[in-house]
N, C-alpha and C. Protein backbone atom coordinates (compact mmCIF):
# COMPACT_ATOMS: atom_id res chain seq x y z
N UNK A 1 100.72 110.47 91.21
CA UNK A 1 101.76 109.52 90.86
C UNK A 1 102.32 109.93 89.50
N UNK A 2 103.59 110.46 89.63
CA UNK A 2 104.16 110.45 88.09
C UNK A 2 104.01 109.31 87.13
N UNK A 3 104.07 109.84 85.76
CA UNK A 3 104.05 109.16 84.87
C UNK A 3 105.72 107.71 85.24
N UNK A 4 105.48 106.69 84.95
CA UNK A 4 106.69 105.94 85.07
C UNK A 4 107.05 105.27 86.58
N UNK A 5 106.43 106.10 87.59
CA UNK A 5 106.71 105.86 88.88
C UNK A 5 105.68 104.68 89.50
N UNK A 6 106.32 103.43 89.97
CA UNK A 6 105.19 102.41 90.67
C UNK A 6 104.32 103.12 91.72
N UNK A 7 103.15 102.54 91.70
CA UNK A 7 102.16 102.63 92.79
C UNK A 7 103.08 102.37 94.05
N UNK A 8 102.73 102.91 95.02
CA UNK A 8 102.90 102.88 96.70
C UNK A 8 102.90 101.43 96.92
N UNK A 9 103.96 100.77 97.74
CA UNK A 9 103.78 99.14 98.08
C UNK A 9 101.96 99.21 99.02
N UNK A 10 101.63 98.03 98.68
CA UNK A 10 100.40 98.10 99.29
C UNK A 10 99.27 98.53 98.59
N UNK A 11 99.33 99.09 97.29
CA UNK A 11 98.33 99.57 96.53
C UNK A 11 97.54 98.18 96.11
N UNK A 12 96.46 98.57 95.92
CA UNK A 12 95.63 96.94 94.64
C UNK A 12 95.45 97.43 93.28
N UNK A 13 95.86 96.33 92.50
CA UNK A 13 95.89 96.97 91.26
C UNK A 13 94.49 96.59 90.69
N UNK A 14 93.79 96.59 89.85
CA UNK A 14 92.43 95.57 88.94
C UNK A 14 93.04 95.90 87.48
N UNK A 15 92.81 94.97 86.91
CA UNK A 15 93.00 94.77 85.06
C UNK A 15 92.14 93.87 84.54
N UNK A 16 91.74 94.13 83.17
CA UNK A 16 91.49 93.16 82.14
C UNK A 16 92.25 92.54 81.83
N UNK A 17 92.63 90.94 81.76
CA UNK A 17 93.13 90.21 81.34
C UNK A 17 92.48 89.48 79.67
N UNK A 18 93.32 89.07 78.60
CA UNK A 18 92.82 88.64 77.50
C UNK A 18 92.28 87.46 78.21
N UNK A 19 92.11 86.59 76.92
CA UNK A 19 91.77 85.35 76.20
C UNK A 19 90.28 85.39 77.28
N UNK A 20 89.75 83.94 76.87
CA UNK A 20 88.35 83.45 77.25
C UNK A 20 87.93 83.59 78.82
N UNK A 21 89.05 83.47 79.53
CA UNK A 21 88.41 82.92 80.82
C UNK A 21 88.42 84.37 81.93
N UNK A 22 89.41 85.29 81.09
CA UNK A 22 89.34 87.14 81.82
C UNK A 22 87.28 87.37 81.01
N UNK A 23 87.29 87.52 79.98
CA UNK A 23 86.25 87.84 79.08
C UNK A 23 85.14 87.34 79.63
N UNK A 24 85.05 86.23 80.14
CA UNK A 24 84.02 85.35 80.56
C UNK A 24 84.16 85.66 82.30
N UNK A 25 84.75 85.74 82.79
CA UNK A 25 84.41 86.45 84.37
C UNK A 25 84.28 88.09 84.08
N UNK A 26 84.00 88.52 83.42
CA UNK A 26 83.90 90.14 83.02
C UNK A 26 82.69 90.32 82.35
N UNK A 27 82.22 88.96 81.76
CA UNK A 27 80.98 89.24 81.25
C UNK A 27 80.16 88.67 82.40
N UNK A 28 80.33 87.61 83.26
CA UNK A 28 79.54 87.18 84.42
C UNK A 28 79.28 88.14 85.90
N UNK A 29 80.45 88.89 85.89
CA UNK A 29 80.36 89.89 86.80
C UNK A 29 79.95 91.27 86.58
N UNK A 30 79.46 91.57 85.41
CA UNK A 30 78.75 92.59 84.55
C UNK A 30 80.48 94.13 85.22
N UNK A 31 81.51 93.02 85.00
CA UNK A 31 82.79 94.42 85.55
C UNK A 31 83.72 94.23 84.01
N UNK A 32 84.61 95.75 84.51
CA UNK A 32 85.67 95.87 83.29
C UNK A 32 86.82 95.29 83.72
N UNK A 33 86.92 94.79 85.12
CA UNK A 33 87.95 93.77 85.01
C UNK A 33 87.62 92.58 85.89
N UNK A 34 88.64 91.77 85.85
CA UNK A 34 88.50 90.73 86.16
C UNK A 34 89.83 89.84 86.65
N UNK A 35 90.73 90.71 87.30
CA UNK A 35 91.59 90.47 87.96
C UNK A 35 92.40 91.66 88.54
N UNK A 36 92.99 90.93 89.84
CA UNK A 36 93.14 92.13 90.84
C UNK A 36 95.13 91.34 91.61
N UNK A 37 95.40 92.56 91.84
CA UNK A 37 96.96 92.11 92.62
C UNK A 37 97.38 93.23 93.60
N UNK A 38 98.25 92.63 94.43
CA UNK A 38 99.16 93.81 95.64
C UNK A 38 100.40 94.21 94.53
N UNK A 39 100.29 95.72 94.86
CA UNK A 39 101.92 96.07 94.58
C UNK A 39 102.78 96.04 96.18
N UNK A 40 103.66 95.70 95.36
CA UNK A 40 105.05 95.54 96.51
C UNK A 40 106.90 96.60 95.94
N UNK A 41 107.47 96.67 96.47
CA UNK A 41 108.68 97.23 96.28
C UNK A 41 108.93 97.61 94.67
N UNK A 42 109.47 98.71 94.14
CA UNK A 42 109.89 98.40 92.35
C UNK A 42 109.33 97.88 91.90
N UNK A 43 107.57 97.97 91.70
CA UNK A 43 106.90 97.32 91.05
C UNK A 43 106.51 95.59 90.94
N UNK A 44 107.28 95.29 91.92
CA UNK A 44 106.28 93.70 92.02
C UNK A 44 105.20 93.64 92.25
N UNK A 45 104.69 92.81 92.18
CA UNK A 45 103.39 92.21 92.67
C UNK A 45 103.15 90.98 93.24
N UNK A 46 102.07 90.85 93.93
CA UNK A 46 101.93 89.59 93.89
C UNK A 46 100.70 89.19 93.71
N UNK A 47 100.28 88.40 93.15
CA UNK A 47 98.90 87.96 92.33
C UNK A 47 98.37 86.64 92.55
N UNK A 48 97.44 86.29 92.71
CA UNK A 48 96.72 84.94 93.02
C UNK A 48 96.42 84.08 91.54
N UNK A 49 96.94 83.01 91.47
CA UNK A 49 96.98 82.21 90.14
C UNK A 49 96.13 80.80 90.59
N UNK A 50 95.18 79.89 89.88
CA UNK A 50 94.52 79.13 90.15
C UNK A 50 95.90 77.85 91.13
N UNK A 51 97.22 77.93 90.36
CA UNK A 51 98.52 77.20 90.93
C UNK A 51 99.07 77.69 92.59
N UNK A 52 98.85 78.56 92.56
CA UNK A 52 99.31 79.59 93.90
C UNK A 52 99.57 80.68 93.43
N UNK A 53 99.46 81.54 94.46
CA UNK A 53 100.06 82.79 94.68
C UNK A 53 101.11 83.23 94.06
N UNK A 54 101.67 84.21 93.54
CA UNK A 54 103.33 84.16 92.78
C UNK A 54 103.34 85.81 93.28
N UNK A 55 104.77 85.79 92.41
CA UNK A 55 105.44 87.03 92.43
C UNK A 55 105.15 87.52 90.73
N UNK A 56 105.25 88.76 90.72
CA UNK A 56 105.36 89.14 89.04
C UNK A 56 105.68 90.97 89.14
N UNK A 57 105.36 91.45 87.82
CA UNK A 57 105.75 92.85 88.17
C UNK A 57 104.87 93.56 87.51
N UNK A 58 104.32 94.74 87.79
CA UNK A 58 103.00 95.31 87.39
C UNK A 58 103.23 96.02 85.59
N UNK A 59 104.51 95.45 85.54
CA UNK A 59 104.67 95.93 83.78
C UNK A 59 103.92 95.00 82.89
N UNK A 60 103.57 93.56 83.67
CA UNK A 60 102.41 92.46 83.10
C UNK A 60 101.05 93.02 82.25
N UNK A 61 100.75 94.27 84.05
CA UNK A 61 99.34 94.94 83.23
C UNK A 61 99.47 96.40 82.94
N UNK A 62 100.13 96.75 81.73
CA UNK A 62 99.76 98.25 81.86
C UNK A 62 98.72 99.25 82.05
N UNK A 63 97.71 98.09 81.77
CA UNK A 63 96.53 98.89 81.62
C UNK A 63 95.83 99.27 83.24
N UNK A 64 96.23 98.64 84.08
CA UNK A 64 95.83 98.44 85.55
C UNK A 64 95.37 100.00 86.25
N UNK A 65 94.75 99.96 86.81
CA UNK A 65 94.14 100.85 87.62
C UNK A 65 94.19 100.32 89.27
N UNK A 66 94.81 101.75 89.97
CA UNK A 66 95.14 101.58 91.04
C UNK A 66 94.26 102.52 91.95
N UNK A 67 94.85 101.56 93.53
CA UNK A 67 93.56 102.89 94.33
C UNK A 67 94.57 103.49 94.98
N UNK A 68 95.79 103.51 94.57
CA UNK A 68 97.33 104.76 95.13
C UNK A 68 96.27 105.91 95.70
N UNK A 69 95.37 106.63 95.10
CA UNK A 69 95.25 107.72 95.98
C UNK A 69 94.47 107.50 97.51
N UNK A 70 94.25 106.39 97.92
CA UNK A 70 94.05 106.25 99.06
C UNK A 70 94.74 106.24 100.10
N UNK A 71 94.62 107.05 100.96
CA UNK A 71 95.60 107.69 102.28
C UNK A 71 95.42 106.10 103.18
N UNK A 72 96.88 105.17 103.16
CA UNK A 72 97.23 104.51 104.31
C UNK A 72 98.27 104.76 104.73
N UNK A 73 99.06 105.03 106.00
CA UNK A 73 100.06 105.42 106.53
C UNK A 73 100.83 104.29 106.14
N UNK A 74 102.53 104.73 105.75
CA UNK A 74 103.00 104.04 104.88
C UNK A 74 103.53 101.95 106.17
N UNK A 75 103.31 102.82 107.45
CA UNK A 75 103.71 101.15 107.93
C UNK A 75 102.68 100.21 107.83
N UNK A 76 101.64 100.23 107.30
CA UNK A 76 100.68 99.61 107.18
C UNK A 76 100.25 99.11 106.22
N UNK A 77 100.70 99.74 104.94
CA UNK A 77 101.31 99.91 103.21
C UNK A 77 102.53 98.53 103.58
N UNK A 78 103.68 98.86 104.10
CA UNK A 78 104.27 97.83 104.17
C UNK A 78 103.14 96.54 104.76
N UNK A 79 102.79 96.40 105.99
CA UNK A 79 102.13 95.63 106.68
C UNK A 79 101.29 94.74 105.36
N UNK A 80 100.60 95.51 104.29
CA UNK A 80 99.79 94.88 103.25
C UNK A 80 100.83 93.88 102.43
N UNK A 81 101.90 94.78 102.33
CA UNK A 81 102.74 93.94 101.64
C UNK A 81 103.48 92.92 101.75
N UNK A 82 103.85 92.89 103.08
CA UNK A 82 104.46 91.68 103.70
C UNK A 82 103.42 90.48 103.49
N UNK A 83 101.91 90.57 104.35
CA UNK A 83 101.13 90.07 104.31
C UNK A 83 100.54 89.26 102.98
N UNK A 84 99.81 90.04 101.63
CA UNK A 84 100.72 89.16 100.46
C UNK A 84 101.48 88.42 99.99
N UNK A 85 102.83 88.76 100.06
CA UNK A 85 104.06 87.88 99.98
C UNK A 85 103.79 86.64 101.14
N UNK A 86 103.06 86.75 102.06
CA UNK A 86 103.16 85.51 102.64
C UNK A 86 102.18 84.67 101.95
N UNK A 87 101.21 85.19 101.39
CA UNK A 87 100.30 84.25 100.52
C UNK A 87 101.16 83.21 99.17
N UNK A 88 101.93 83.87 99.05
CA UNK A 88 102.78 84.06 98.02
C UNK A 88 104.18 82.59 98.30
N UNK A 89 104.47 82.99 99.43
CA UNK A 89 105.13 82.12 99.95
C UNK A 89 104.99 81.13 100.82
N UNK A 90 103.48 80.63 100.81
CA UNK A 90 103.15 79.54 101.84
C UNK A 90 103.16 78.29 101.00
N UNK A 91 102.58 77.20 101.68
CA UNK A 91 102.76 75.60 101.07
C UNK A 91 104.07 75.51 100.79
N UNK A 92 105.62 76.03 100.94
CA UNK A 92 106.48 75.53 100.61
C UNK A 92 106.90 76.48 99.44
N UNK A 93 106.23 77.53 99.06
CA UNK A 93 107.03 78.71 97.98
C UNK A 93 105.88 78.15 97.15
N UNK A 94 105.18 77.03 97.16
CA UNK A 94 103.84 77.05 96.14
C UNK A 94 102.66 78.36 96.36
N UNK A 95 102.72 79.13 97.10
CA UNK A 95 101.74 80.04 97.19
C UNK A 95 100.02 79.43 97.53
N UNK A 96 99.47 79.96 97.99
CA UNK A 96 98.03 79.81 98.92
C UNK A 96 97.27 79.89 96.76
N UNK A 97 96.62 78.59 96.57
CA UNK A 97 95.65 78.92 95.04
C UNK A 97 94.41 78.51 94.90
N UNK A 98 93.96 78.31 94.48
CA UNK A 98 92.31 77.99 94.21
C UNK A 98 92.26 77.14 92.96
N UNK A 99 91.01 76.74 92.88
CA UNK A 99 90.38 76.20 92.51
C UNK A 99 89.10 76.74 91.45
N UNK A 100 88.47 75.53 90.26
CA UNK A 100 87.22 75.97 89.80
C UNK A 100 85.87 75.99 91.29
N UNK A 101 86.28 75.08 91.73
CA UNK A 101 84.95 74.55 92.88
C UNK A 101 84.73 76.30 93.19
N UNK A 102 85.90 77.19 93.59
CA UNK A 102 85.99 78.29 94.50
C UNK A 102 85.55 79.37 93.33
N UNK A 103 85.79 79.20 92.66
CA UNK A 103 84.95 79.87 90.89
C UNK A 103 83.81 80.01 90.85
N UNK A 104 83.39 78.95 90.96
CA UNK A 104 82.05 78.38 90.91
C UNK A 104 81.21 78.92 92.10
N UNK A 105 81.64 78.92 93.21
CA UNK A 105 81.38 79.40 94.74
C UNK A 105 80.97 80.90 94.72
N UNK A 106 82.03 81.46 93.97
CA UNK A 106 81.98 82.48 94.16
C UNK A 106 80.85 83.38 92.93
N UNK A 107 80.86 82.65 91.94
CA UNK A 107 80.14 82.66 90.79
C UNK A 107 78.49 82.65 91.35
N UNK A 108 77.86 81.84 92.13
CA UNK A 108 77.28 81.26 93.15
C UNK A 108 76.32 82.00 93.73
N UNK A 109 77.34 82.87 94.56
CA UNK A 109 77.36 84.13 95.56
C UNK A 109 76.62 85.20 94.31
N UNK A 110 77.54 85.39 93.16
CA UNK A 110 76.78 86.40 92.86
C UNK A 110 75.30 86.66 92.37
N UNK A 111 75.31 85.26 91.68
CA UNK A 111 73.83 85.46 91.28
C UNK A 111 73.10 85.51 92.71
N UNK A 112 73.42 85.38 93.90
CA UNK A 112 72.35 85.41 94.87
C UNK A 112 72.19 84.15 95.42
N UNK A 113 72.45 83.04 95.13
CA UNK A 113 72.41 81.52 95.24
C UNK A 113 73.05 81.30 96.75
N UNK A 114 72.41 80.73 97.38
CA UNK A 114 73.17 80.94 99.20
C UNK A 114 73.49 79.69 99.75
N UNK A 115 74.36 78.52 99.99
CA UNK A 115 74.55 77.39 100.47
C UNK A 115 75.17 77.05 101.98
N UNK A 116 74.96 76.47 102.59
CA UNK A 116 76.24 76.93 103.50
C UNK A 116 77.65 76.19 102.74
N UNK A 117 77.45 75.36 101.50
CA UNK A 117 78.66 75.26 100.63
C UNK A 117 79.50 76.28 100.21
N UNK A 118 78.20 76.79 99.64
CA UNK A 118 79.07 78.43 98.91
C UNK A 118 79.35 79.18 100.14
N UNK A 119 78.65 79.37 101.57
CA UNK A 119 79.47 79.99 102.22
C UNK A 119 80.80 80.06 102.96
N UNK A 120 80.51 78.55 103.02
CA UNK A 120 81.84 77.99 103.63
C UNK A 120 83.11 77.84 102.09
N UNK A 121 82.99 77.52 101.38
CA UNK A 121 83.75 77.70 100.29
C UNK A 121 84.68 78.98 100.04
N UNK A 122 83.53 79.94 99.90
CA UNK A 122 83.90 81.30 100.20
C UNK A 122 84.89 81.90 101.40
N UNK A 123 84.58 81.73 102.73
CA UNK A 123 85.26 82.09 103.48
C UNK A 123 86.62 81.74 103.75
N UNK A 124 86.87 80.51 102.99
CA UNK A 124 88.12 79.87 103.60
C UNK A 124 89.07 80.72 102.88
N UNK A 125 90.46 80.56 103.85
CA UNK A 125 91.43 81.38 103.90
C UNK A 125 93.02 80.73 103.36
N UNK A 126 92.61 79.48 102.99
CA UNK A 126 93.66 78.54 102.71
C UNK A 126 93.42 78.66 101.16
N UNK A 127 92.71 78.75 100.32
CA UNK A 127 92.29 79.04 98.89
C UNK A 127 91.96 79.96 98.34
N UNK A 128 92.21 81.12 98.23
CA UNK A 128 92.46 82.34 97.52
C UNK A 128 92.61 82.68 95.84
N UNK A 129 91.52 83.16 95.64
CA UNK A 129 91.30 84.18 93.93
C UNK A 129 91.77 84.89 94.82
N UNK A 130 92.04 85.69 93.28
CA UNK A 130 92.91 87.19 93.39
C UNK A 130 92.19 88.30 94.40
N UNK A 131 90.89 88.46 93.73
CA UNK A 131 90.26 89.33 95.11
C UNK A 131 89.99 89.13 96.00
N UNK A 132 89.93 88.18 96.48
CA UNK A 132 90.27 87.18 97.93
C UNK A 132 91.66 88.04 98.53
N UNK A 133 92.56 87.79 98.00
CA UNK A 133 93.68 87.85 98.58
C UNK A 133 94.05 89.08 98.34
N UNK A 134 93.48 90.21 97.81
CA UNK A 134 93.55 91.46 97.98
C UNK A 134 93.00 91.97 99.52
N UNK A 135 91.36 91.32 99.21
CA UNK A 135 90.32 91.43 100.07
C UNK A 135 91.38 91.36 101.80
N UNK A 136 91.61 89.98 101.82
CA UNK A 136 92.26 89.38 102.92
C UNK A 136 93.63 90.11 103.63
N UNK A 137 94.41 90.78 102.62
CA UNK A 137 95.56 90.91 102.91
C UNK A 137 95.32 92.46 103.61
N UNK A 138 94.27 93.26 103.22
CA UNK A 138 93.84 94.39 103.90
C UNK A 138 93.05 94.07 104.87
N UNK A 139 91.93 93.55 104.90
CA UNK A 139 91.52 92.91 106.48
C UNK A 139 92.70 92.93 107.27
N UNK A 140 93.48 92.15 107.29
CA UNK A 140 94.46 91.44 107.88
C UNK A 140 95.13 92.85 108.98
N UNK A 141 95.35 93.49 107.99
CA UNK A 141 96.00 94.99 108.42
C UNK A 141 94.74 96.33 108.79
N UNK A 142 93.83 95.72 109.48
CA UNK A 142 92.98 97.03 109.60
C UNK A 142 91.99 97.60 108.83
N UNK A 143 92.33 97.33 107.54
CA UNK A 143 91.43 98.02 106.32
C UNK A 143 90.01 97.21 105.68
N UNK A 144 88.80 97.61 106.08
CA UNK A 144 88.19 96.66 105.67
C UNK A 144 87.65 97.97 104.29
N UNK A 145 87.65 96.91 103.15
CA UNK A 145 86.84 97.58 102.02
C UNK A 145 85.76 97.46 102.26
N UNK A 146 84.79 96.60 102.38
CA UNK A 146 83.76 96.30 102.53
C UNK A 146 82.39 96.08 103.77
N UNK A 147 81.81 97.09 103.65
CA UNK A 147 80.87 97.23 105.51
C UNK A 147 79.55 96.78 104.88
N UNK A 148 79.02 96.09 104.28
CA UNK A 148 77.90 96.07 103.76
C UNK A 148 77.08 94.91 103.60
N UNK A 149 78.09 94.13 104.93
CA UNK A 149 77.66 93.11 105.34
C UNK A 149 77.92 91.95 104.53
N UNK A 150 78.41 91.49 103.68
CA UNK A 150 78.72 90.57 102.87
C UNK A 150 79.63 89.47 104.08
N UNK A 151 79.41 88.26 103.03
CA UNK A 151 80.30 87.45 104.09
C UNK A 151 81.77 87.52 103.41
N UNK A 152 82.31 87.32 104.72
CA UNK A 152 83.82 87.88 104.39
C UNK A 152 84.66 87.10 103.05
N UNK A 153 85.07 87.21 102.24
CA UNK A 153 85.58 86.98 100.92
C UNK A 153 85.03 86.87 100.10
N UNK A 154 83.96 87.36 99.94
CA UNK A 154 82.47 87.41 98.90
C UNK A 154 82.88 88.49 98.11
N UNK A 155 83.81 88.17 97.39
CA UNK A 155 84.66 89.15 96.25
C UNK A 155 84.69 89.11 95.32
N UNK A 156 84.52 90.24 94.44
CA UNK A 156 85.66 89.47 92.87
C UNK A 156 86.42 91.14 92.15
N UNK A 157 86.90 90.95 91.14
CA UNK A 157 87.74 92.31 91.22
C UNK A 157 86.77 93.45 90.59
N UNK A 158 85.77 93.63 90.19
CA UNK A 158 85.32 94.34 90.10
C UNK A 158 84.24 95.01 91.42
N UNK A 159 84.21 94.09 91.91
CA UNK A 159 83.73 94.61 93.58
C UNK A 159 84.87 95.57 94.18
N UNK A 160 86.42 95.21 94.03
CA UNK A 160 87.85 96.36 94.86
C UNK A 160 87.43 97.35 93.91
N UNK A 161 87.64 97.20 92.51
CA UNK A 161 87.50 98.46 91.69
C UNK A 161 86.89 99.18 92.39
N UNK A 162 85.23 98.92 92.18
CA UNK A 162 84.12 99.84 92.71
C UNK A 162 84.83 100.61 94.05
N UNK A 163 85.64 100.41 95.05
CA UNK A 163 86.26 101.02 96.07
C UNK A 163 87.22 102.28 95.97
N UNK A 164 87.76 102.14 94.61
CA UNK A 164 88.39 103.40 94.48
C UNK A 164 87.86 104.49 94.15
């Protein structure tokens, strides 16, 4: 990827985000980041916000690390991206968002802690963190990151990182 040139629509991005609450899921997930997004067309994105889903543009994170060098044939690249944007655009243009409960859930999961709360918490598809909806939006299209048996959205962004 040239210098200046966006990632491939369909790429996932991961970044460090500032202030307390990036720092504090980065120190709980023993990862260097702690948030994750789809690229789409000229650099949009779309990203999972505790409010919903939104649109934004990957000039937000410069620092982001992408998994662009992964070979998906580009209709399926679109397929990711459409898929996103619908997260993005459900409830009425409020976007598909989450919650602390789903924080917490997922927080939960990692130490090892097993409920059928936290599992069911976890799985649902109507409430989406960011690596959720990375996670999901490639499922969706064929691509599973993850074979290692986990239950399905048992994510966080330093789990996609580890994939590239």
């Amino acid at each position: 990827m040239a210098k200046g040139t966006p990632p491939p629509i369909g790429t996932i991005g991961v970044t460090a985000t500032g202030g307390i609450l990036g720092w504090g899921i980065r120190l709980l997930t023993f990862s260097r980041y702690n948030h994750a997004f789809i690229v789409g067309p000229a650099g949009l994105l779309v990203e999972a916000q505790p409010g919903g889903a939104r649109l934004g543009h990957i000039s937000m994170y410069p620092n982001a690390k992408y998994n662009s060098d992964v070979v998906i044939p580009d209709e399926t690249r679109l397929a990711i991206w459409e898929t996103a944007l619908g997260f993005a655009q459900a409830n009425n243009g409020k976007g598909i968002g989450y919650n602390w409960l789903d924080d917490i859930a997922l927080g939960l999961r990692f130490f090892g802690f097993w409920s059928d709360w936290v599992a069911e918490r976890i799985s649902r598809t109507d409430r989406l963190q960011c690596a959720q909806l990375c996670d999901l939006a490639y499922s969706r299209n064929g691509i599973h990151l993850f074979e290692d048996g986990r239950l399905p959205l048992a994510v966080d962004p330093g789990d996609i990182a580890e994939t590239f």
